[in-house]
Protein backbone atom coordinates (compact mmCIF):
# COMPACT_ATOMS: atom_id res chain seq x y z
CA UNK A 1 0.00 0.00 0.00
CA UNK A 2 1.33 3.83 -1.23
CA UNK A 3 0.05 6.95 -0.46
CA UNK A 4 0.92 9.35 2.23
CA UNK A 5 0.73 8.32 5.97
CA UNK A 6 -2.33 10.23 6.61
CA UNK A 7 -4.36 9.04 4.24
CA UNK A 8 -3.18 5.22 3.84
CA UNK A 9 -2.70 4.52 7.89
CA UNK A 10 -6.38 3.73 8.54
CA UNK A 11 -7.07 1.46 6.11
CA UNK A 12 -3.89 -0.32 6.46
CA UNK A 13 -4.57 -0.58 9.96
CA UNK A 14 -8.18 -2.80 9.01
CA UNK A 15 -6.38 -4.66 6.77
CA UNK A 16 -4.19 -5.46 9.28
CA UNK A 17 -7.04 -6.31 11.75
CA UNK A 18 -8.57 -8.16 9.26
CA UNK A 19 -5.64 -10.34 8.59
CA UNK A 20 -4.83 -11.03 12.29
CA UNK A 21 -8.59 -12.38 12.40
CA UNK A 22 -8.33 -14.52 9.27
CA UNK A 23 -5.22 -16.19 10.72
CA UNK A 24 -6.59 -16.73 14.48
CA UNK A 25 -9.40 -17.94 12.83
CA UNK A 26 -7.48 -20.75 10.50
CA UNK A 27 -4.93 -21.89 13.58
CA UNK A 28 -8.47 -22.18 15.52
CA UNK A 29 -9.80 -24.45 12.96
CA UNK A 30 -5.95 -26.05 12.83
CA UNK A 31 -6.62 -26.39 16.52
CA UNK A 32 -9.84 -28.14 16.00
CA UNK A 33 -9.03 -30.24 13.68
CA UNK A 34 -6.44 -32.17 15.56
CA UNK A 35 -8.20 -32.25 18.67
CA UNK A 36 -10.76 -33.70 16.53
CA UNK A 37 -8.04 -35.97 14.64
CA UNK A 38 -7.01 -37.23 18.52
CA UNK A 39 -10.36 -37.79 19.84
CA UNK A 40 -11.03 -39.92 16.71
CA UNK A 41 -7.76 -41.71 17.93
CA UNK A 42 -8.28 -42.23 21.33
CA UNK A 43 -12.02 -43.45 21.08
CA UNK A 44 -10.94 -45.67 17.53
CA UNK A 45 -8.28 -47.39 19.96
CA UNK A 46 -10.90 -48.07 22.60
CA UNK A 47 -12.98 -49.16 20.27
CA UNK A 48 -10.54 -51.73 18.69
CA UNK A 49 -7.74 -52.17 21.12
CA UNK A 50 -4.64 -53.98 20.77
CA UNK A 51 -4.79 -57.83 21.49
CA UNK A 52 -2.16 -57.25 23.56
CA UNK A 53 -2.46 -54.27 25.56
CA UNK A 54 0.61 -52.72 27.92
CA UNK A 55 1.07 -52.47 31.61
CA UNK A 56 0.08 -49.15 32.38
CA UNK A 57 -2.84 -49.01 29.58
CA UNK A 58 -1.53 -45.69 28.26
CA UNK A 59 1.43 -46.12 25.54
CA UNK A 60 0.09 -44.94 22.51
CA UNK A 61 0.92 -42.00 20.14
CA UNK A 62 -0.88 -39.30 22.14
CA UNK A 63 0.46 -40.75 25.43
CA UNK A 64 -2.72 -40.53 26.58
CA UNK A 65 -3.73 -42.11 30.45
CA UNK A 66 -6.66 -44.89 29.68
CA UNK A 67 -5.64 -45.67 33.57
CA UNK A 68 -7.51 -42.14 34.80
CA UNK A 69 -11.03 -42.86 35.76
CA UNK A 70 -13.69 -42.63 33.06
CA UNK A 71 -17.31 -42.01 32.44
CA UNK A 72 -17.95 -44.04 28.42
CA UNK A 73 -20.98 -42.15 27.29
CA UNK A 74 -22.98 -43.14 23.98
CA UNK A 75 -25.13 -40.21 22.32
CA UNK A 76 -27.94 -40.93 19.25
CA UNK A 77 -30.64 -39.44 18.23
CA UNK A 78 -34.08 -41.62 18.14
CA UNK A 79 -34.51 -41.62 14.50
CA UNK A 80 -31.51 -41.96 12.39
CA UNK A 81 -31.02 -38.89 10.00
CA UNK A 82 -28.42 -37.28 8.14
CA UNK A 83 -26.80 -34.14 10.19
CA UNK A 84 -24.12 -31.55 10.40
CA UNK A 85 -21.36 -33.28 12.96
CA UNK A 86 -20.05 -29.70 13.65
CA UNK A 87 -23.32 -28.58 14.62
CA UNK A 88 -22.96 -31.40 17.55
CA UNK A 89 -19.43 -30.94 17.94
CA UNK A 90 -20.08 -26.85 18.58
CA UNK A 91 -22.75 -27.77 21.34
CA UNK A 92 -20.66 -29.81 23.25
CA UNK A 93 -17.86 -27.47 23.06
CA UNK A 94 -20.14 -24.15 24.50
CA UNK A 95 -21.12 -26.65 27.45
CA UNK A 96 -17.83 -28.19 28.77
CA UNK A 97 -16.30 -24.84 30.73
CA UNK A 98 -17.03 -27.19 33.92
CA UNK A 99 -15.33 -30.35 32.75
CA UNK A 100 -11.77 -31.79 32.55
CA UNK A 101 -10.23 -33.35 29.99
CA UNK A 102 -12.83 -34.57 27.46
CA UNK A 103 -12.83 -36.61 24.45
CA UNK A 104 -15.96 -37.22 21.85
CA UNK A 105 -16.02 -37.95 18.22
CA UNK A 106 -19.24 -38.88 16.20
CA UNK A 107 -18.78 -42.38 14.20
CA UNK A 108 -21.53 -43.91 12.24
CA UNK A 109 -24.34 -41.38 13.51
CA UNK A 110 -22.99 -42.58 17.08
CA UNK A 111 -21.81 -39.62 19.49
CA UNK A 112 -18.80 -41.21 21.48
CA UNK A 113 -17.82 -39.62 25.13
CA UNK A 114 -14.41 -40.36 27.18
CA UNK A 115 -15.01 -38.11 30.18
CA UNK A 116 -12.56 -38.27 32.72
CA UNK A 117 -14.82 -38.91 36.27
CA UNK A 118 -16.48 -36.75 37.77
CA UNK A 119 -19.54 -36.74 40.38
CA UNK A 120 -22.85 -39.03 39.24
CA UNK A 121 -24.76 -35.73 39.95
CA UNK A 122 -22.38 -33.12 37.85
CA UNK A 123 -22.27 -36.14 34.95
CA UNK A 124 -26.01 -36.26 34.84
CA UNK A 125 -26.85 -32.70 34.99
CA UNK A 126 -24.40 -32.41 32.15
CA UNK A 127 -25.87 -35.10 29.90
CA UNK A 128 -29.45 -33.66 30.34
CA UNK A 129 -28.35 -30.37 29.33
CA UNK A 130 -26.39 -31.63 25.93
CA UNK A 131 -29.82 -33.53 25.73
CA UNK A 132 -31.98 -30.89 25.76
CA UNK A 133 -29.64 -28.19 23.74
CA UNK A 134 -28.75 -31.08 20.88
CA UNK A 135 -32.96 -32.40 20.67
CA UNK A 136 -33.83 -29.08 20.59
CA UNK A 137 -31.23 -27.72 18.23
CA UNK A 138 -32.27 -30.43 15.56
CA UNK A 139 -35.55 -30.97 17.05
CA UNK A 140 -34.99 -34.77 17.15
CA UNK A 141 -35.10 -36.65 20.67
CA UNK A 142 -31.33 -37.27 21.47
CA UNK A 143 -30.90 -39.77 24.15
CA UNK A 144 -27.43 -41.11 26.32
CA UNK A 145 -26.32 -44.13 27.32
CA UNK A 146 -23.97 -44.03 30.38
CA UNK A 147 -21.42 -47.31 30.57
CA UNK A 148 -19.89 -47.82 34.12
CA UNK A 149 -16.59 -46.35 35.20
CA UNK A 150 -13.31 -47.32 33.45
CA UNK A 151 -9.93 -47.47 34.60
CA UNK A 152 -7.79 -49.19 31.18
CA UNK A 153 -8.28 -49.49 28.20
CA UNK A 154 -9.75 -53.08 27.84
CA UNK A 155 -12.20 -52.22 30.78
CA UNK A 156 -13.05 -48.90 28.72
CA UNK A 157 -13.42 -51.14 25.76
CA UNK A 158 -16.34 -53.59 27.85
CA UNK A 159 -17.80 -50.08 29.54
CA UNK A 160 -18.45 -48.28 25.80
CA UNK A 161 -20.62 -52.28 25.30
CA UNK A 162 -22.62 -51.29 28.20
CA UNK A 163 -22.96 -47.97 26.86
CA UNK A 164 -24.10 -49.65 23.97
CA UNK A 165 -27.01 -51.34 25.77
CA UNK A 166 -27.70 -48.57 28.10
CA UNK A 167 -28.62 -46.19 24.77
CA UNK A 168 -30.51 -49.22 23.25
CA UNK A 169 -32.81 -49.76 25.91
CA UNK A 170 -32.94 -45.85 26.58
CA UNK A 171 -34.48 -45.37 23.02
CA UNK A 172 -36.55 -48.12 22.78
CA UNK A 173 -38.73 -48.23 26.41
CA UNK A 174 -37.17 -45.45 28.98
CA UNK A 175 -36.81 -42.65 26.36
CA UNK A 176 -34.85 -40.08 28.99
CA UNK A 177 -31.99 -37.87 28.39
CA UNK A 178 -29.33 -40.73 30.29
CA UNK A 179 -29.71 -44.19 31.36
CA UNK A 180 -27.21 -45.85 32.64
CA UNK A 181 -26.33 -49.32 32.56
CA UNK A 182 -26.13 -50.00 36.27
CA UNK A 183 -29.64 -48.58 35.94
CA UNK A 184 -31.14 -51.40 33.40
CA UNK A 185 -33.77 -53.93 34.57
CA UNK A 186 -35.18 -56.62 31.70
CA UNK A 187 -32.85 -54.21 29.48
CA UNK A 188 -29.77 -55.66 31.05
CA UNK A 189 -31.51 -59.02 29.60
CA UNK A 190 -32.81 -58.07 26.26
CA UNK A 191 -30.23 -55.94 25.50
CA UNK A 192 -27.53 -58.88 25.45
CA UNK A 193 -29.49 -61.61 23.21
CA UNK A 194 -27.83 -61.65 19.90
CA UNK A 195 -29.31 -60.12 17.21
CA UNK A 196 -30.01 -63.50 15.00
CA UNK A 197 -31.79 -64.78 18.20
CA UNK A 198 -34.33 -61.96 18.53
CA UNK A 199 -35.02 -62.27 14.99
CA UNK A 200 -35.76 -66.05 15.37
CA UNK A 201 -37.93 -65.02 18.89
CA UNK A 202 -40.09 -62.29 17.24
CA UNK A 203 -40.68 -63.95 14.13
CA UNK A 204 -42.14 -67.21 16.10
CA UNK A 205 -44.41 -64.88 18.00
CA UNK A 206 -45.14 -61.95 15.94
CA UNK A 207 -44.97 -63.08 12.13
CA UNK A 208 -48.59 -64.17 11.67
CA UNK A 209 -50.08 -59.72 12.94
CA UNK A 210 -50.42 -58.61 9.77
CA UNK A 211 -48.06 -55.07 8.98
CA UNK A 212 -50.98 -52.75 9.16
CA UNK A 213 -52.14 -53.88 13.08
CA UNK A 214 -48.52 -54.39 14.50
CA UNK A 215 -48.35 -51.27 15.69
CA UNK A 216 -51.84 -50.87 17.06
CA UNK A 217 -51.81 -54.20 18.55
CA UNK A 218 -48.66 -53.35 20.09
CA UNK A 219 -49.66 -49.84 21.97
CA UNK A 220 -52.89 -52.12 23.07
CA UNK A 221 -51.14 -55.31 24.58
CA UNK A 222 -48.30 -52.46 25.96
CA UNK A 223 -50.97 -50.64 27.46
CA UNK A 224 -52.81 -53.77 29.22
CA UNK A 225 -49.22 -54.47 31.29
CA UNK A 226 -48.77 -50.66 32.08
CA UNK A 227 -53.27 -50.53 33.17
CA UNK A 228 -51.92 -53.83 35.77
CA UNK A 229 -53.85 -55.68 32.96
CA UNK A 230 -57.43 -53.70 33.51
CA UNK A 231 -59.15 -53.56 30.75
CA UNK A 232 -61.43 -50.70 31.84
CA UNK A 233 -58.55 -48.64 32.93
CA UNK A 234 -56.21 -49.73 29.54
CA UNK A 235 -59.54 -48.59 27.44
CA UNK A 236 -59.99 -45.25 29.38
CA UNK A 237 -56.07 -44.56 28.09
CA UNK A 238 -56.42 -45.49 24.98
CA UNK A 239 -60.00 -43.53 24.86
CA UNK A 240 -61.53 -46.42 23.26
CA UNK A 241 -64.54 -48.49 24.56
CA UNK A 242 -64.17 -51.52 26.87
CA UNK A 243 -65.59 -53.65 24.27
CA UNK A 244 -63.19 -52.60 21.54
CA UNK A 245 -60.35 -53.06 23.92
CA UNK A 246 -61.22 -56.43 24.51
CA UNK A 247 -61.89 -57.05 21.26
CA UNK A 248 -57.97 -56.22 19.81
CA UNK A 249 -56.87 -58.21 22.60
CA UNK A 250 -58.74 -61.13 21.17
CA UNK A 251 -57.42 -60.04 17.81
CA UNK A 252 -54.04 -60.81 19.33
CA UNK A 253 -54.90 -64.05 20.28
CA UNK A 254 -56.10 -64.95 16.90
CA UNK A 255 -52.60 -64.07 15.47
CA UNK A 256 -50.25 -65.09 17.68
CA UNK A 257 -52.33 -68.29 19.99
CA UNK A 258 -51.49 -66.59 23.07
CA UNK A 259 -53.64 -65.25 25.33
CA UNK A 260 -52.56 -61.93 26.85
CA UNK A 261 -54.69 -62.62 29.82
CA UNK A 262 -52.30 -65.55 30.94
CA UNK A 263 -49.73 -64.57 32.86
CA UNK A 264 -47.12 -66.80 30.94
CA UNK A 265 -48.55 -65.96 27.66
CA UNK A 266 -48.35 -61.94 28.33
CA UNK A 267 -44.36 -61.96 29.05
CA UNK A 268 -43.70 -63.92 25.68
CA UNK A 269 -45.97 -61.46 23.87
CA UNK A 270 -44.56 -58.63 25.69
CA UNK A 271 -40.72 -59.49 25.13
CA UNK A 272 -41.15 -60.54 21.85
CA UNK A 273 -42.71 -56.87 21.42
CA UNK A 274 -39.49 -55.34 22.88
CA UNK A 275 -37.52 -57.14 21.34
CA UNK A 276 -38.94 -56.16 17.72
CA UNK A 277 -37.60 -52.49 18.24
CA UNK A 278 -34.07 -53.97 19.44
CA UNK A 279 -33.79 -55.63 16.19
């Protein structure tokens, strides 16, 4: 830039601003990326660790201690969509000023957590927060699953499983911002049959409801467990007559040959209902 001082100085002076803001901003986004390149590391390695892991868990490129206490955490939304990672990745960044160390990376739609420990209490505020800002952000339900504490990398490895099943059940039949696994009931059950199995399990029971009732046979034989089995009280719910409540339950019956108001006969029905959205 020529001219004269006077005349020159101010704009070279918001060129120079501007210059000083386009380079913080690219060694921010240099910044970023390899904290982004890391976490990808980190959580990969837990995710697929050595067969033969080291003494003290932590010898790796990044040095990093899998020995230090951690929370795994698993993040989805309910319905699988296509979305901006960064969007995510910005969210959890504006709501971490209270944490140590932590480590996420989305993989396959999956948002991945390495949180070094910190209070049950601080943990769970902080997951229905990101819950609440990342649903209502993409206005999708986005739900957690919380694995138990980890203190290597092989046990971080089994705790990110639990995770796993946590979120699973979470989505399917608890539907709140965290569950963790320590937490799980029948989920702790249904949520370690193997996939092929609850295939073979819901097809036995639930291949002959034809596509178009599933769902309404479902909420009603759902909805019968949850009444304490009362009809009167299911139908009041469902604001539908008595006799048209009975009536689907007898539709079941038809279908399936089991009678919902058997004991035995309502848990097969009933698992075999869960199950069907574990598939």
């Amino acid at each position: 830039m020529t001219g004269e001082r006077c005349k020159v100085e101010k704009n070279g002076s918001i060129i120079k601003k501007m210059t000083e803001i386009l380079i913080k901003e690219d060694f921010i986004k240099d910044v970023n990326l390899k904290k982004h390149d890391r976490s990808r590391y980190i959580i990969t390695r837990i995710l697929n660790p050595p067969l033969v892991d080291t003494p003290n868990h932590y010898s790796d490129v990044f040095y990093y201690d899998y020995a230090t206490p951690h929370f795994c955490l698993i993040g989805e939304f309910k319905t699988i969509f296509n979305f901006h990672y960064e969007e995510v990745y910005r969210i959890i960044s504006t709501n971490t000023h209270e944490l140590d160390e932590i480590i996420y990376v989305i993989i396959d739609h999956k948002l991945y957590l390495f949180v070094q420990k910190i209070n049950t209490h601080q943990l769970n505020s902080w997951l229905k927060l990101l819950s609440e800002k990342i649903s209502s952000h993409f206005d999708v339900p986005f739900y957690f699953g919380v694995g138990p504490v980890s203190q290597s990398l092989t046990t971080a490895n089994q705790s990110f499983e639990y995770a796993s099943n946590a979120l699973q059940w979470n989505k399917v039949n608890e539907e709140k911002p965290y569950l963790h696994f320590s937490d799980l009931d029948l989920g702790l059950l249904l949520t370690s049959i193997d996939k092929k199995r609850i295939s073979l399990i819901k097809n036995k029971i639930l291949q002959s409801i034809p596509s178009k009732e599933y769902e309404e046979l479902k909420k009603i034989l759902l909805t019968y467990g949850e009444m304490n089995k009362s009809i009167n009280r299911s139908a009041e719910k469902l604001y539908i007559h008595k006799n048209s409540f009975q009536y689907k339950l007898n539709k079941i019956t038809q279908y399936t040959g089991l009678n919902p108001k058997v004991l035995n006969d309502y848990v097969y029905l009933y698992i075999a209902f869960l199950l069907e959205d574990l598939a």
